[in-house]
C-alpha atoms as a PDB file:
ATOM      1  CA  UNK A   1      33.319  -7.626  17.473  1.00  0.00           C
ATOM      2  CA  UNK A   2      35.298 -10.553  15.546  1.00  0.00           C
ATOM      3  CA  UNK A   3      33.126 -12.814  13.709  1.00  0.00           C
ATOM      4  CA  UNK A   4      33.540 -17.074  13.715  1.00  0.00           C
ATOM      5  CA  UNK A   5      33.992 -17.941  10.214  1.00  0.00           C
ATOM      6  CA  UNK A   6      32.164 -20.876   9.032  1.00  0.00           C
ATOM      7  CA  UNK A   7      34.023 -24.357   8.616  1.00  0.00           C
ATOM      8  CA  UNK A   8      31.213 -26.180   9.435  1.00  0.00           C
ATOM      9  CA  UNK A   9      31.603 -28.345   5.911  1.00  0.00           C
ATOM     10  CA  UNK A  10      34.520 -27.605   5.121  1.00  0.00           C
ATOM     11  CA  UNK A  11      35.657 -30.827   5.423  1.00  0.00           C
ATOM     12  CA  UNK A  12      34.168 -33.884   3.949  1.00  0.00           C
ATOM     13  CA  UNK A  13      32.020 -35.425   6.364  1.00  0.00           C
ATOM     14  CA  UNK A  14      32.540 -39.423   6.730  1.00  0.00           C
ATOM     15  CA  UNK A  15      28.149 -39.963   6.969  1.00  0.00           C
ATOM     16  CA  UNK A  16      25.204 -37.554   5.997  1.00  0.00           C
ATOM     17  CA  UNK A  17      23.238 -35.733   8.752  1.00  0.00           C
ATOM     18  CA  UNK A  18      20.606 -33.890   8.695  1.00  0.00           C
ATOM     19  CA  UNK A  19      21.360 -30.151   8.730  1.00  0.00           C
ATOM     20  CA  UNK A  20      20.810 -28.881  12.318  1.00  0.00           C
ATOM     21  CA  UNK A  21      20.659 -25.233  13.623  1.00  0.00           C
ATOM     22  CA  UNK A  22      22.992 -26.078  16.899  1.00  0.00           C
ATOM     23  CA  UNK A  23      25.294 -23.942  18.521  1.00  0.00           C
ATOM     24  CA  UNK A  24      28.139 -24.688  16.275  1.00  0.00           C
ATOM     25  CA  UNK A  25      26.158 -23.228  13.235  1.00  0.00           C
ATOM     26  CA  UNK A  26      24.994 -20.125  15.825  1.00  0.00           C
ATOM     27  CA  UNK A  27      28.077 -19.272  16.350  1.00  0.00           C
ATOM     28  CA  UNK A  28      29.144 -19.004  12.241  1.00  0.00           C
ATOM     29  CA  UNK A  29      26.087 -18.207  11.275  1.00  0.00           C
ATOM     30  CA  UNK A  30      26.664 -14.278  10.591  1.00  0.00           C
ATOM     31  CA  UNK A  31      29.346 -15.517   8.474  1.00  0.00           C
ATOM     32  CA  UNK A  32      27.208 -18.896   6.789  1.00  0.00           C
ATOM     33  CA  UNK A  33      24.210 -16.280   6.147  1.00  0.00           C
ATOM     34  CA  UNK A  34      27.029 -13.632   4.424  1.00  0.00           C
ATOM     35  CA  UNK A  35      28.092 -16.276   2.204  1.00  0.00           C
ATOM     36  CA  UNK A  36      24.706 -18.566   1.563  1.00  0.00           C
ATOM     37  CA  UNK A  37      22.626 -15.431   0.442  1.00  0.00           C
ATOM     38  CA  UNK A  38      23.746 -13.863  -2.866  1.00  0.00           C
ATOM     39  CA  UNK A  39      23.593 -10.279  -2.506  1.00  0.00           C
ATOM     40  CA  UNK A  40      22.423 -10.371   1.593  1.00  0.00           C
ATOM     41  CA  UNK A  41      23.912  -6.995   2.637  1.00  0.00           C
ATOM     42  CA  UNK A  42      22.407  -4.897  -0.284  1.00  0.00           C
ATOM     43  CA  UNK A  43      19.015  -7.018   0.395  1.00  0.00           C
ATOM     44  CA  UNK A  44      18.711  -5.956   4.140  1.00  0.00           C
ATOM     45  CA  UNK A  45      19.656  -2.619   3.273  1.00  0.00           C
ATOM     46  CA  UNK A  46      16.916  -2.142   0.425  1.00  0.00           C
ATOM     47  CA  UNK A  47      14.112  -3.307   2.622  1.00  0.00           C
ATOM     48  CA  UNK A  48      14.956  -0.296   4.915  1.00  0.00           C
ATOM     49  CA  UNK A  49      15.134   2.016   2.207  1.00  0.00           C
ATOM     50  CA  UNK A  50      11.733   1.025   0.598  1.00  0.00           C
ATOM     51  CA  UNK A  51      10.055   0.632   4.177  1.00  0.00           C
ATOM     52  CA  UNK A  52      10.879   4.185   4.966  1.00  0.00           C
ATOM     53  CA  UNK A  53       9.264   5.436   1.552  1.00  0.00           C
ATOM     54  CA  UNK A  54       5.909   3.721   2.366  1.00  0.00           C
ATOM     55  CA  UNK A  55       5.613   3.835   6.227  1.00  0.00           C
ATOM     56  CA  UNK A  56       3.397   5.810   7.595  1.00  0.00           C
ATOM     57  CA  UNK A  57       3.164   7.850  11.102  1.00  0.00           C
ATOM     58  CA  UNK A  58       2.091   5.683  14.069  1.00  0.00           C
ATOM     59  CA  UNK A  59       2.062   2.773  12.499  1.00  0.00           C
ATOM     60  CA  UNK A  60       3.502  -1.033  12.728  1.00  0.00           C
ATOM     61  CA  UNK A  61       6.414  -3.014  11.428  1.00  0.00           C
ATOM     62  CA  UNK A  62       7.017  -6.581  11.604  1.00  0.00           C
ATOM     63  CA  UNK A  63      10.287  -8.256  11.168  1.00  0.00           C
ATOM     64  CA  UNK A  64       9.078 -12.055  10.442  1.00  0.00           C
ATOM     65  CA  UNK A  65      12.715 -13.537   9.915  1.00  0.00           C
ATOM     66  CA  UNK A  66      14.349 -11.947  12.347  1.00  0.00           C
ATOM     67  CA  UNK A  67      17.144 -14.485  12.876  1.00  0.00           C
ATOM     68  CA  UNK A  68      19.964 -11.970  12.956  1.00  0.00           C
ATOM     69  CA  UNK A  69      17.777  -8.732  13.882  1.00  0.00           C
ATOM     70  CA  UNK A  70      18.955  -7.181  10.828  1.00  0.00           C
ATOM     71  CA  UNK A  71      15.910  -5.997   9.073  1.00  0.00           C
ATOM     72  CA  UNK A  72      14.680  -4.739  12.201  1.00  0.00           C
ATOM     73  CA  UNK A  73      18.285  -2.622  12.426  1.00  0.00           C
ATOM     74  CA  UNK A  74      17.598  -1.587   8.871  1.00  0.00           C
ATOM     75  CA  UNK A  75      13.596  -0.279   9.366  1.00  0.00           C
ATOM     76  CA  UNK A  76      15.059   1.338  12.459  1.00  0.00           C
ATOM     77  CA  UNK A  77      17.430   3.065  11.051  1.00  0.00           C
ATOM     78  CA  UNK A  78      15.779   4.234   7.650  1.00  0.00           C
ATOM     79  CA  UNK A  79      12.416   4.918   8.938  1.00  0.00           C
ATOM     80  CA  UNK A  80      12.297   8.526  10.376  1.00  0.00           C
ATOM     81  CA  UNK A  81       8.208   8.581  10.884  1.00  0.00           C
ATOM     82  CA  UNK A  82       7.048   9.048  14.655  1.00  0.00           C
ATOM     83  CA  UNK A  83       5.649   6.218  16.434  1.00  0.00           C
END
């Protein structure tokens, strides 16, 4: 699935606003979150990694910023416990 790259500020803007989480910066923000977090990929990717070495059988999992579901994708995928 293509991707919107973010242009939100690109440009200069004429007046300040307040930041606001609309459905312009929904649809970029994949891309804005990419860009905004140094190392963001390798992050999510860890926290699977390190989840699965410590979970334990029938247990829980919380996701608490689950803006893009990532995390969740990553414990999902690296966690091979039952339950």
């Amino acid at each position: 699935m293509a991707r919107d790259k973010d242009k939100i500020y690109a440009a200069p803007l004429e007046q300040m606003v307040d930041f606001r989480f609309d459905e312009r910066v929904v649809s970029v923000f994949p891309d804005m979150i990419q860009r905004s977090v140094p190392g963001y990929a390798t992050l999510i990717s860890n926290i699977g990694i390190m989840a699965a070495r410590y979970v334990q059988a029938n247990s829980y999992c919380y996701d608490l910023c689950c803006s893009l579901l990532a995390v969740r994708l990553s414990l999902r995928h690296d966690i091979q416990k039952p339950n």
